[in-house]
C-alpha atoms as a PDB file:
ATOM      1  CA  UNK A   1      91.523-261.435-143.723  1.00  0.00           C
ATOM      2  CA  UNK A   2      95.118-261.098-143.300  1.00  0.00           C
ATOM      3  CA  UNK A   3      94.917-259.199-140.099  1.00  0.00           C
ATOM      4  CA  UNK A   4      92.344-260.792-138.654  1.00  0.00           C
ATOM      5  CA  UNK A   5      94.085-264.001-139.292  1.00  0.00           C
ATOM      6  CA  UNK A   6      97.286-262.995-137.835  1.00  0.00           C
ATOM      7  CA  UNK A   7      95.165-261.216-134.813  1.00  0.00           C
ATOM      8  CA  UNK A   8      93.715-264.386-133.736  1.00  0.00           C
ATOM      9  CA  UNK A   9      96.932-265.997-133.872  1.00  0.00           C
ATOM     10  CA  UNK A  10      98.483-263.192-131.300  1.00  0.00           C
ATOM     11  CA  UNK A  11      95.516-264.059-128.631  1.00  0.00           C
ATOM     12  CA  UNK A  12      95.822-267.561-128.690  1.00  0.00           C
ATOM     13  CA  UNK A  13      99.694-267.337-128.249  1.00  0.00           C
ATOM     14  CA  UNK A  14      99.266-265.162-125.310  1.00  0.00           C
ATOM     15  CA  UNK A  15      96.301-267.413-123.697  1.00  0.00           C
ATOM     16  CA  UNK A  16      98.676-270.473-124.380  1.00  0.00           C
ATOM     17  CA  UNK A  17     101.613-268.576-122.822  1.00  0.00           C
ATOM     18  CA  UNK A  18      99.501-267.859-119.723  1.00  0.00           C
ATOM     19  CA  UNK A  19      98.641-271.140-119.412  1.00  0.00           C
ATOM     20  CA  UNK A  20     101.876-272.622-119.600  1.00  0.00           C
ATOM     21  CA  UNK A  21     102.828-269.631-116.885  1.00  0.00           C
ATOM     22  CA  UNK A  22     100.255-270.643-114.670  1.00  0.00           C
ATOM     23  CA  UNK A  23     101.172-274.123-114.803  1.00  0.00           C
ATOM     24  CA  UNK A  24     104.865-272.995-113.973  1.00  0.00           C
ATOM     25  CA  UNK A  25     103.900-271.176-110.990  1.00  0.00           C
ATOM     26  CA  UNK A  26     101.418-274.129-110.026  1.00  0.00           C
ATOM     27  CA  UNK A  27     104.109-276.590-110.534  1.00  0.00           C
ATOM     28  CA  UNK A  28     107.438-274.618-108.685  1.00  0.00           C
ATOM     29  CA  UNK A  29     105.152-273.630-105.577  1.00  0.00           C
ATOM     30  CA  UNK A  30     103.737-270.646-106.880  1.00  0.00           C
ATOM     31  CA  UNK A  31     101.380-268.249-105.160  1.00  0.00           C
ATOM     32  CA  UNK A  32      98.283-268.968-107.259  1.00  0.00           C
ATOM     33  CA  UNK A  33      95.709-269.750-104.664  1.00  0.00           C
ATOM     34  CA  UNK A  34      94.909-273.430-104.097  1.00  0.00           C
ATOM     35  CA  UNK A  35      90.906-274.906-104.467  1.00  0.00           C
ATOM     36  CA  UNK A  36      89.153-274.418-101.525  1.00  0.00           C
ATOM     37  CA  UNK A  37      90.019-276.965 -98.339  1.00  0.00           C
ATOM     38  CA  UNK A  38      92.930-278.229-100.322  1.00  0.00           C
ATOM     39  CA  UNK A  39      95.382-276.892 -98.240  1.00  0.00           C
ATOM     40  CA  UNK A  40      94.194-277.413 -95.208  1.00  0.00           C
ATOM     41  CA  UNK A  41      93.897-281.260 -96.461  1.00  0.00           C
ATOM     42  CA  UNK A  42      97.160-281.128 -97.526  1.00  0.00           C
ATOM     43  CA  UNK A  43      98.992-279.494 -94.626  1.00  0.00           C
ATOM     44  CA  UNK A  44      97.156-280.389 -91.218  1.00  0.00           C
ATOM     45  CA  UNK A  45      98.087-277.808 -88.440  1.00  0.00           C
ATOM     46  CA  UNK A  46     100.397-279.918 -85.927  1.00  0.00           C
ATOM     47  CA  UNK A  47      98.982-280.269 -82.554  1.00  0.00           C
ATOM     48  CA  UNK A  48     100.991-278.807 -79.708  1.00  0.00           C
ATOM     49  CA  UNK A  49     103.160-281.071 -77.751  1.00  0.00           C
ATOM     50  CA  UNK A  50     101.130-281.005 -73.812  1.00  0.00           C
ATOM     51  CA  UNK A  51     103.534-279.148 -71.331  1.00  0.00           C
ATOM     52  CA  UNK A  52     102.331-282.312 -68.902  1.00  0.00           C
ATOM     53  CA  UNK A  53     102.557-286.195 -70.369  1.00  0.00           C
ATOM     54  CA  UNK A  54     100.165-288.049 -68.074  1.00  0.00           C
ATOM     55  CA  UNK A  55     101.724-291.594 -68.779  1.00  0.00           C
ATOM     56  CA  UNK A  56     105.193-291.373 -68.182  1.00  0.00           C
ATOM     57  CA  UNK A  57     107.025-294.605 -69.253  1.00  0.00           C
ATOM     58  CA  UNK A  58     110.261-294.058 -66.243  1.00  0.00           C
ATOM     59  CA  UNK A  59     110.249-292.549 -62.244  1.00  0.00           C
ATOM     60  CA  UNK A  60     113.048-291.849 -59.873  1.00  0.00           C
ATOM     61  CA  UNK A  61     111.705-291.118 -56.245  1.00  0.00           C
ATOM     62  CA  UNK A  62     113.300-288.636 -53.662  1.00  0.00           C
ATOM     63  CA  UNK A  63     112.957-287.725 -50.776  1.00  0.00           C
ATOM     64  CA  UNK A  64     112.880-289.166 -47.270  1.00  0.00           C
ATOM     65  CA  UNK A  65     112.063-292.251 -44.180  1.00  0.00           C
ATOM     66  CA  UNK A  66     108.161-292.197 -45.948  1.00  0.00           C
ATOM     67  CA  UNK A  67     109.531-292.871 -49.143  1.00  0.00           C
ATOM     68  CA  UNK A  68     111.561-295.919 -48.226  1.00  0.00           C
ATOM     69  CA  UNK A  69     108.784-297.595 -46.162  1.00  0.00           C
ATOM     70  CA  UNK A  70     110.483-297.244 -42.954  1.00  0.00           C
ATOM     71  CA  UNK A  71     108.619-298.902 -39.639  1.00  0.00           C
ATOM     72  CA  UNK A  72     105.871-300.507 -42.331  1.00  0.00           C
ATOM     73  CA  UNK A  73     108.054-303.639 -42.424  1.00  0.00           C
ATOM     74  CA  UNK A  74     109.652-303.977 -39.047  1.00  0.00           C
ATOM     75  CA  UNK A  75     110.460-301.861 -36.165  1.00  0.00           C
ATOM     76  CA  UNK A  76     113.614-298.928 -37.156  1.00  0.00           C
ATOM     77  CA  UNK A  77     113.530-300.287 -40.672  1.00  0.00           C
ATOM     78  CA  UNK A  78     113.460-299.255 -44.345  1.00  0.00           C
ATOM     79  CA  UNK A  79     110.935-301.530 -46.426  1.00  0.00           C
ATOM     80  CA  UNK A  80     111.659-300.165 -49.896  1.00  0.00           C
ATOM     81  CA  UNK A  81     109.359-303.012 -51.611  1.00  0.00           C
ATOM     82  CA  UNK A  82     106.119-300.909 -49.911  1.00  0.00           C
ATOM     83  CA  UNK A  83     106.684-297.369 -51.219  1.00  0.00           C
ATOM     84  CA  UNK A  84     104.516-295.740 -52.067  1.00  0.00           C
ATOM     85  CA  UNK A  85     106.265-294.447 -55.002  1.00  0.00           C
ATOM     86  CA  UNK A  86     108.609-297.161 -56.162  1.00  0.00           C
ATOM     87  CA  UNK A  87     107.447-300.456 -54.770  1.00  0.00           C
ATOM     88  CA  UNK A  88     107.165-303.845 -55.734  1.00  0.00           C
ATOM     89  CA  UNK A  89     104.496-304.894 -53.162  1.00  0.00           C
ATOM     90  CA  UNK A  90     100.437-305.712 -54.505  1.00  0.00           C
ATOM     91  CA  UNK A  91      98.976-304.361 -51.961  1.00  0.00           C
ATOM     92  CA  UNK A  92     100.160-301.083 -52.170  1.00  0.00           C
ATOM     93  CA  UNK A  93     100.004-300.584 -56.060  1.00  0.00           C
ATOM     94  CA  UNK A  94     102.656-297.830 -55.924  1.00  0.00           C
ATOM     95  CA  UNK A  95     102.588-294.949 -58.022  1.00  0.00           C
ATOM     96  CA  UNK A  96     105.419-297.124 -60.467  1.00  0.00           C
ATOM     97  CA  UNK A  97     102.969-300.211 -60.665  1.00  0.00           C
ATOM     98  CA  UNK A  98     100.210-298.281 -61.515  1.00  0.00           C
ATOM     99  CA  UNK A  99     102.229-295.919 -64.384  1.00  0.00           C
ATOM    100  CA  UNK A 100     104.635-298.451 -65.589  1.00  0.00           C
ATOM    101  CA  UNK A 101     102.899-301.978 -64.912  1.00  0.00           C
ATOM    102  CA  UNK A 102     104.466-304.439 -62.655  1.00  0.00           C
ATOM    103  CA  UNK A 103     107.617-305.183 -64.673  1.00  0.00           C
ATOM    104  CA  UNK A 104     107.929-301.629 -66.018  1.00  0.00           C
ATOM    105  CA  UNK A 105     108.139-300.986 -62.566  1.00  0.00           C
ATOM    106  CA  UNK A 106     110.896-302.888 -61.697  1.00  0.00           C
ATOM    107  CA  UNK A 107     112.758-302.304 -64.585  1.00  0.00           C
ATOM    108  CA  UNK A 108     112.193-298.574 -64.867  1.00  0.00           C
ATOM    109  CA  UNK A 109     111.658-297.330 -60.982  1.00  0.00           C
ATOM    110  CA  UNK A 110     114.707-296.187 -58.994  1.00  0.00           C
ATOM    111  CA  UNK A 111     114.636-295.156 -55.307  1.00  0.00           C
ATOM    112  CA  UNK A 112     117.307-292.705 -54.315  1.00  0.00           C
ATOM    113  CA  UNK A 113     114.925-291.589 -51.219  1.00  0.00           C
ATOM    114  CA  UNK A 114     117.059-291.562 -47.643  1.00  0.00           C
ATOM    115  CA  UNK A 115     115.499-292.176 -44.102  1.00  0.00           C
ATOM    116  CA  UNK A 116     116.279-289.164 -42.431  1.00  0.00           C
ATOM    117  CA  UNK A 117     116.932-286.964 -45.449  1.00  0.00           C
ATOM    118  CA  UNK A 118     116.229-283.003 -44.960  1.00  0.00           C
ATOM    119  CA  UNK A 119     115.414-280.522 -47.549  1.00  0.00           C
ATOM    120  CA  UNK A 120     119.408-280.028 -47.836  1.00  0.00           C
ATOM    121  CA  UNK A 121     119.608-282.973 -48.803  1.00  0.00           C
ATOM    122  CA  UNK A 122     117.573-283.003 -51.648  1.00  0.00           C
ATOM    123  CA  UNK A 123     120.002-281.428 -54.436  1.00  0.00           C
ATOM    124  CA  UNK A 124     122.302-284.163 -54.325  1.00  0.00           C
ATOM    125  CA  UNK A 125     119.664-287.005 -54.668  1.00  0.00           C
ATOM    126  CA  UNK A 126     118.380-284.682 -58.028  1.00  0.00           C
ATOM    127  CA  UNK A 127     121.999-285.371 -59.231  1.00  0.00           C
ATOM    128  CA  UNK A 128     121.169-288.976 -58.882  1.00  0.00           C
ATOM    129  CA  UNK A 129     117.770-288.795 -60.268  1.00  0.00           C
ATOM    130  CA  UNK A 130     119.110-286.987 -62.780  1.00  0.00           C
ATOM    131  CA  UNK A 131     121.015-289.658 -63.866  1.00  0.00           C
ATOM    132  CA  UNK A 132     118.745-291.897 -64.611  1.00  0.00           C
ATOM    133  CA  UNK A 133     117.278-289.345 -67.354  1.00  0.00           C
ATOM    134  CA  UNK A 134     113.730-290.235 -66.325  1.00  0.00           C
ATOM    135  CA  UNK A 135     110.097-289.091 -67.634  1.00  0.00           C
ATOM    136  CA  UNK A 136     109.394-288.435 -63.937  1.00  0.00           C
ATOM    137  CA  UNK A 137     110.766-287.622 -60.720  1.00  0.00           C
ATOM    138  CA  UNK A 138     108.939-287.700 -57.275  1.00  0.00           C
ATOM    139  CA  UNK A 139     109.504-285.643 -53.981  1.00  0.00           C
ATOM    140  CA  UNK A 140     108.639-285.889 -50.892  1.00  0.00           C
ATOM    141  CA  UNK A 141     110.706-284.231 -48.007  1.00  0.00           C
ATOM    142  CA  UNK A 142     110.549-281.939 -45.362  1.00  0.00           C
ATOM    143  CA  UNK A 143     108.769-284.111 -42.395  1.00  0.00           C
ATOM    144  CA  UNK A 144     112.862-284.135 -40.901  1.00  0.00           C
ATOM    145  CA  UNK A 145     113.490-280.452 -41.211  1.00  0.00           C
ATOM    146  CA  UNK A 146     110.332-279.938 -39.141  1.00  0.00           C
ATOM    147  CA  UNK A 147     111.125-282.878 -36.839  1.00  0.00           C
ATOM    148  CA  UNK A 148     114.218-281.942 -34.908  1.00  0.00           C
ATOM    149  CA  UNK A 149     115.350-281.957 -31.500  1.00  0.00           C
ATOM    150  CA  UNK A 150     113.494-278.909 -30.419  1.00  0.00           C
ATOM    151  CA  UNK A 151     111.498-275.862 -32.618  1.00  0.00           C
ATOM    152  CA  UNK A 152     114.823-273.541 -32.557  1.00  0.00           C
ATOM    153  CA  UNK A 153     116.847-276.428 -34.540  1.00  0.00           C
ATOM    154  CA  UNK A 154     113.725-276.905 -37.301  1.00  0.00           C
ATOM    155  CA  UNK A 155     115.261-275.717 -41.007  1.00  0.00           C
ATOM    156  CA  UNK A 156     114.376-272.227 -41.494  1.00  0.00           C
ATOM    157  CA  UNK A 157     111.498-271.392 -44.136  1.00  0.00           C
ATOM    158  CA  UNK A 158     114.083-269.447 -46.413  1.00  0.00           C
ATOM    159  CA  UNK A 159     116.750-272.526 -46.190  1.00  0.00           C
ATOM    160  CA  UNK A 160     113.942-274.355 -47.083  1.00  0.00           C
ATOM    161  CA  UNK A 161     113.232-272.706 -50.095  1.00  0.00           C
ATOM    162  CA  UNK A 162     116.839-272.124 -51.172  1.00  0.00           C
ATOM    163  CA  UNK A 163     117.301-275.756 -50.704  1.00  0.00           C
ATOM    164  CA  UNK A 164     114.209-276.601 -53.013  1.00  0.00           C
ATOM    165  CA  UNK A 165     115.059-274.346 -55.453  1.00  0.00           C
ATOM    166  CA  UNK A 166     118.651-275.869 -55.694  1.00  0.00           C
ATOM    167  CA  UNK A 167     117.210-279.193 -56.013  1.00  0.00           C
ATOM    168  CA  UNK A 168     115.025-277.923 -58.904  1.00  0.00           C
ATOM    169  CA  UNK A 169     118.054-276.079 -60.743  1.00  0.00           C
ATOM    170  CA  UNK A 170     120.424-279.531 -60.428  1.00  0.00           C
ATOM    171  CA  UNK A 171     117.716-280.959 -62.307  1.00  0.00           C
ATOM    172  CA  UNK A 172     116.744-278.484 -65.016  1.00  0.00           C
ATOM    173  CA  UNK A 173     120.209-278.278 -65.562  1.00  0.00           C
ATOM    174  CA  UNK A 174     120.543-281.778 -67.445  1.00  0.00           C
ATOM    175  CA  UNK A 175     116.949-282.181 -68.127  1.00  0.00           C
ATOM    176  CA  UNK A 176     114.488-279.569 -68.991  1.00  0.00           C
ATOM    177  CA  UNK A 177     111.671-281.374 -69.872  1.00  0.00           C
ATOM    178  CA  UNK A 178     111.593-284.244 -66.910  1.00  0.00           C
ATOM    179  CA  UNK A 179     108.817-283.832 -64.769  1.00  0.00           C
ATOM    180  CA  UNK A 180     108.059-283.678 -61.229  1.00  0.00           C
ATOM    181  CA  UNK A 181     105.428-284.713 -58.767  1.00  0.00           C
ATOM    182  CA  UNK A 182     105.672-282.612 -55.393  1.00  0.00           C
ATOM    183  CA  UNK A 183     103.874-284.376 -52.685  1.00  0.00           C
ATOM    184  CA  UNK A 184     102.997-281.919 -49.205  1.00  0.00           C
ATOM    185  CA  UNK A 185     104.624-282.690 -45.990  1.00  0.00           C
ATOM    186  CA  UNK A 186     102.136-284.953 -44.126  1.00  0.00           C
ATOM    187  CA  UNK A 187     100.144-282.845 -40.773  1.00  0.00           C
ATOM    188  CA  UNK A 188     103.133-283.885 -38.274  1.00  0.00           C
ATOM    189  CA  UNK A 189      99.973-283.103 -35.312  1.00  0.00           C
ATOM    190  CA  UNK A 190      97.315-284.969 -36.992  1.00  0.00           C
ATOM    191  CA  UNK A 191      99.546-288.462 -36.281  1.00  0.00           C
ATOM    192  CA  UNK A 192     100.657-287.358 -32.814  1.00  0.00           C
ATOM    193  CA  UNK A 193      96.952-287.008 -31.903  1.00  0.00           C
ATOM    194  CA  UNK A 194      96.506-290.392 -33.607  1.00  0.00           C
ATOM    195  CA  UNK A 195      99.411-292.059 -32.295  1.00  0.00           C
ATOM    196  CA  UNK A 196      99.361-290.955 -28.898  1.00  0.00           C
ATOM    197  CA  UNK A 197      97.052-293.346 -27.925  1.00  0.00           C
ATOM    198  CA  UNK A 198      99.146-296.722 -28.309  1.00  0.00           C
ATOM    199  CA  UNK A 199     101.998-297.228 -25.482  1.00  0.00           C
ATOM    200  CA  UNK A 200     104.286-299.072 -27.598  1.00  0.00           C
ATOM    201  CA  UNK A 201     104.091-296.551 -30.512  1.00  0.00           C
ATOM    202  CA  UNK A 202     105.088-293.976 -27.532  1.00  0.00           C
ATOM    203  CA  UNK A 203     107.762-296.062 -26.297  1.00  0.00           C
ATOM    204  CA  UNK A 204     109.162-296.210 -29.857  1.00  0.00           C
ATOM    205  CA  UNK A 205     109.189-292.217 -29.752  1.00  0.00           C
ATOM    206  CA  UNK A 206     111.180-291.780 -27.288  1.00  0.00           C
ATOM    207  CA  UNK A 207     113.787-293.407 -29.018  1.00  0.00           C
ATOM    208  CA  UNK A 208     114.472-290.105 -31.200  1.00  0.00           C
ATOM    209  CA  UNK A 209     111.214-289.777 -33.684  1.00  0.00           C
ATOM    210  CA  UNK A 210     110.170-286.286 -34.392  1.00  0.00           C
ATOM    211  CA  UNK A 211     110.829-284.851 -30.525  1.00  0.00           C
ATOM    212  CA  UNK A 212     109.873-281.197 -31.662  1.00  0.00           C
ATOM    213  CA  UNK A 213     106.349-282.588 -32.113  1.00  0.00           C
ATOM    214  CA  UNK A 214     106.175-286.183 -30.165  1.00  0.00           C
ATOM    215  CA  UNK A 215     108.362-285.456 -27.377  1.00  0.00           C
ATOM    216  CA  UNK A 216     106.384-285.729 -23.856  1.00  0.00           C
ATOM    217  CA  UNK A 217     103.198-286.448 -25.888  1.00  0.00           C
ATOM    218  CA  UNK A 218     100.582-286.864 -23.264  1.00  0.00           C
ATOM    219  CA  UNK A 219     101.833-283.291 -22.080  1.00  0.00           C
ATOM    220  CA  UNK A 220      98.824-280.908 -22.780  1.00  0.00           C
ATOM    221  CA  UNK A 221     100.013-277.803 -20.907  1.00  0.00           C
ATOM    222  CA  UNK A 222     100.513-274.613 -22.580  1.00  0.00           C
ATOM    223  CA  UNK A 223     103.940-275.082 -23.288  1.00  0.00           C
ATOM    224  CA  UNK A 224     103.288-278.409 -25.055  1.00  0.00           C
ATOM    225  CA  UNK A 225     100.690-276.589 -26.789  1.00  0.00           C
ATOM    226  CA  UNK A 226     102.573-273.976 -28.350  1.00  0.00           C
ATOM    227  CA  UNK A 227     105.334-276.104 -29.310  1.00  0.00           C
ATOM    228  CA  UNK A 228     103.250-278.205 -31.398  1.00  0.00           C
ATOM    229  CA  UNK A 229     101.249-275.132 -32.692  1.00  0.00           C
ATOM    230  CA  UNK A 230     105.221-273.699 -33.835  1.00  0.00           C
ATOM    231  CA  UNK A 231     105.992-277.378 -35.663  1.00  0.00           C
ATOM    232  CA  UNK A 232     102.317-277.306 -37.435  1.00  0.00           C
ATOM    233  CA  UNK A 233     102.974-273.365 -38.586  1.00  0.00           C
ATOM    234  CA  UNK A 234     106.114-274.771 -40.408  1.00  0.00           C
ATOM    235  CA  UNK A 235     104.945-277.897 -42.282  1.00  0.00           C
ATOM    236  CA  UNK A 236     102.374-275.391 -43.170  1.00  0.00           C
ATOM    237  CA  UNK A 237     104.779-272.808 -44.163  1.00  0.00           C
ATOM    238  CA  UNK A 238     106.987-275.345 -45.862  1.00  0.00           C
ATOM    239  CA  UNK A 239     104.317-276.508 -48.079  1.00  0.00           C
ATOM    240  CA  UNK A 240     103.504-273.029 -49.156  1.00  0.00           C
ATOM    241  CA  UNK A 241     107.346-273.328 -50.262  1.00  0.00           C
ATOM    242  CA  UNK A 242     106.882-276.422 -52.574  1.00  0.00           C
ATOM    243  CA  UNK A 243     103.393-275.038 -53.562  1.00  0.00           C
ATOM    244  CA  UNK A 244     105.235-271.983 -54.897  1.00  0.00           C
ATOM    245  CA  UNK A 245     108.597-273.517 -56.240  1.00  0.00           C
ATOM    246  CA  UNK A 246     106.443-275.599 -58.506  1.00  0.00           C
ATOM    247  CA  UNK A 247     104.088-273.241 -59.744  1.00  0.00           C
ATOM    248  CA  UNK A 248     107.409-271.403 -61.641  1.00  0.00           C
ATOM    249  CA  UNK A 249     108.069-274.646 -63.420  1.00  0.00           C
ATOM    250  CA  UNK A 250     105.560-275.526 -65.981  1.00  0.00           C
ATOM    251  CA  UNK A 251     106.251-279.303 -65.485  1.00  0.00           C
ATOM    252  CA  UNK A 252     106.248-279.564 -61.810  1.00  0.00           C
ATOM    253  CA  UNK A 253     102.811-280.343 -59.928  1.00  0.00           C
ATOM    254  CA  UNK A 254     102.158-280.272 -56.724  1.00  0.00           C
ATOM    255  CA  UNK A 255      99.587-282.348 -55.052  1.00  0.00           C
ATOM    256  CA  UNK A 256      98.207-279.352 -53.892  1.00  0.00           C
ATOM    257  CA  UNK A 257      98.195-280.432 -50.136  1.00  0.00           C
ATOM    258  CA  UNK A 258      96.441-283.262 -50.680  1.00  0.00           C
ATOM    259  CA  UNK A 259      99.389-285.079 -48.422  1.00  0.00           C
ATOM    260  CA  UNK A 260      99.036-282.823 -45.606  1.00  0.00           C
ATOM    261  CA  UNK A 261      95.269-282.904 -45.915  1.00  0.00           C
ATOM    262  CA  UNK A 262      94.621-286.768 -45.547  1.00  0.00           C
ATOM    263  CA  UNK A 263      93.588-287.966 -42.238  1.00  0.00           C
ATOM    264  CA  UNK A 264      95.667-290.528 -41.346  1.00  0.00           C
ATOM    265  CA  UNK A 265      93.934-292.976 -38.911  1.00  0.00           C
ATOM    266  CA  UNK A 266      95.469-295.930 -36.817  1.00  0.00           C
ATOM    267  CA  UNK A 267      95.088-298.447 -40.014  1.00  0.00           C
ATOM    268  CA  UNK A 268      97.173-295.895 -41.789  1.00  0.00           C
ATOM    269  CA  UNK A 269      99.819-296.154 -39.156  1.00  0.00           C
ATOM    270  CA  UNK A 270     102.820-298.164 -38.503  1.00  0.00           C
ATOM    271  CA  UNK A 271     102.377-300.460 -35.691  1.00  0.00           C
ATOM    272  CA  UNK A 272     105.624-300.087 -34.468  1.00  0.00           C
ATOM    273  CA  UNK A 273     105.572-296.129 -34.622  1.00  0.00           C
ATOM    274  CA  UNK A 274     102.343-295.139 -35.085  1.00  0.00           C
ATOM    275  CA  UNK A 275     103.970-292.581 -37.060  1.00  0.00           C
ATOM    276  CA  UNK A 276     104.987-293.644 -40.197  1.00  0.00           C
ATOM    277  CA  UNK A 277     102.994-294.738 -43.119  1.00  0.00           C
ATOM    278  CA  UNK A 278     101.731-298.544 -42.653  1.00  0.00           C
ATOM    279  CA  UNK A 279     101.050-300.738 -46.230  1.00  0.00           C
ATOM    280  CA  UNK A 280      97.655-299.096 -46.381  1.00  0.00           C
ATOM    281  CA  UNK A 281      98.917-295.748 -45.569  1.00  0.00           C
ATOM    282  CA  UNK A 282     101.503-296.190 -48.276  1.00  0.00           C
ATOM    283  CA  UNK A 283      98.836-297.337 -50.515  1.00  0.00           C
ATOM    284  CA  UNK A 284      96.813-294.084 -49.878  1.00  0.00           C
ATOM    285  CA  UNK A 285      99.774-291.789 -50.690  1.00  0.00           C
ATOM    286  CA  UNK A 286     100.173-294.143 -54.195  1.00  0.00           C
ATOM    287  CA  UNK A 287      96.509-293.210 -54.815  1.00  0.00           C
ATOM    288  CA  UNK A 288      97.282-289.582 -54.351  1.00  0.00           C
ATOM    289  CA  UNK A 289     100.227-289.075 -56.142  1.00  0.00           C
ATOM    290  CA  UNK A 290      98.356-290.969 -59.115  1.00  0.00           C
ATOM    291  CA  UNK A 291      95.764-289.044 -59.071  1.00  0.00           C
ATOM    292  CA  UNK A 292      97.875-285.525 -59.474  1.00  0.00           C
ATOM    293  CA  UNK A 293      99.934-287.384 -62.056  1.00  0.00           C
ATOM    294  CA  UNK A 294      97.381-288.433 -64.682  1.00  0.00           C
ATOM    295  CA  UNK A 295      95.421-285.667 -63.963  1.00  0.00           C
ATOM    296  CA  UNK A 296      94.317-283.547 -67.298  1.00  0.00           C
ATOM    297  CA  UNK A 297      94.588-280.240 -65.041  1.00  0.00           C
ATOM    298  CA  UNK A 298      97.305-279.307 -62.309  1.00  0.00           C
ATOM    299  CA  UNK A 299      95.287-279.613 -58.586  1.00  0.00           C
ATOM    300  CA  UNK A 300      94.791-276.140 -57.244  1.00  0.00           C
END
């Protein structure tokens, strides 16, 4: 009796004493497996943070004459309160309007864009966007570096892309994780066909608008022809610069030549340059650039 007694009183210590341990173990964040489902109730697996936030809540446009509404106003004029990207104005619903709501807009929109800017240009307005430490940065440039005084003076495609690239580096520099919407040069031919067919916007040209494509513009000869064909072959080849700049940065998207694709008729036109973006035109670009923005994939 004695041994059995003192037998059964060695098991139950050691069951009590495993008990206790696994309660121990349990209690310090042991490795005894947890009921089924309990962990993953527990400990939900965080959802990645999307490379591309389709509601920024802050934009800085860049760029160039488009940008600041020039000639949709009056005649050799910026109209800020119309662009496309930035402005104030209903009927145009710019891309800040439509992101940021009409006071977001005006509280959290800046417009560092230049009339006449080139692609050179460009780094030092990133520096300014920059800044501003915004959720969003818009560009659009490279209509000047096409339209110069002749095809030998248009900004080479390899300045072009060093200048582009610069621009991108200013801004990385500061702020990694700002993004940017790259909008295509606009078809430079398509609105000299359009154009063309209003004297005063042809009077207005001669004043110094884009002469590599608009100069002598009811000149069809072979000359004229080629020319034009040489200013088309770089927007073209400029694009294909912005198109692949962007693709290396995995929050940069471009519109995917949705710009240079639109077919810009006389109500999209300035009626002082038939050139330029009128209100509606600017409207048009808004809807584009919106569209790429809140987009859930990058255009391709």
């Amino acid at each position: 009796m004695r041994k059995r007694s003192h037998r059964s009183r060695t098991v139950l210590a050691i069951a009590a004493a495993t008990v206790l341990g696994l309660a121990g173990c349990d209690a310090s964040g042991g490795d005894a497996p947890a009921p089924k489902g309990a962990a993953a109730k527990a400990r939900p697996s965080p959802k990645p943070t999307p490379a591309w936030d389709r509601s920024p809540q802050s934009l800085v446009a860049v760029g160039d004459s488009i940008t600041r509404g020039f000639d949709a106003c009056a005649v050799l004029s910026d109209c800020p309160e119309v662009s496309w990207a930035t402005g104030s104005d209903a009927q145009v619903n710019s891309l800040a309007v439509r992101l940021l709501g009409t006071s977001g807009a005006a509280e959290r929109s800046w417009n560092y864009a230049v009339t006449g800017a080139r692609m050179a240009d460009l780094p030092a307005q990133m520096a300014q966007a920059a800044s501003r430490e915004p959720d969003l940065v818009t560009v659009m440039v490279g209509a000047n570096d096409a339209c110069r005084s002749s095809v030998s003076a248009m900004t080479s495609v390899s300045s072009f892309r060093t200048g582009f690239e610069e621009a991108m580096d200013t801004l990385r520099e500061s702020l990694p994780k700002t993004q940017v919407y790259v909008s295509s040069v606009p078809d430079l031919k398509r609105l000299w066909s359009q154009g063309r067919t209003n004297a005063l916007g042809k009077q207005v040209w001669k004043l110094g608008i884009c002469p590599s494509m608009l100069g002598d513009p009811d000149v069809l000869n072979s000359a004229a022809t080629l020319r034009r064909a040489k200013v088309e072959n770089r927007v073209e080849a400029y694009n294909k610069v912005l198109e692949e700049v962007c693709a290396k940065d995995r929050r940069c998207r471009f519109d995917g030549g949705a710009v240079f694709d639109y077919r810009f008729g006389t109500a999209q036109l300035s009626h002082w340059d038939w050139f330029h973006p009128s209100r509606n035109g600017q409207a048009r670009l808004a809807e584009i650039a919106y569209r790429t923005v809140t987009a859930k994939k990058p255009v391709v």
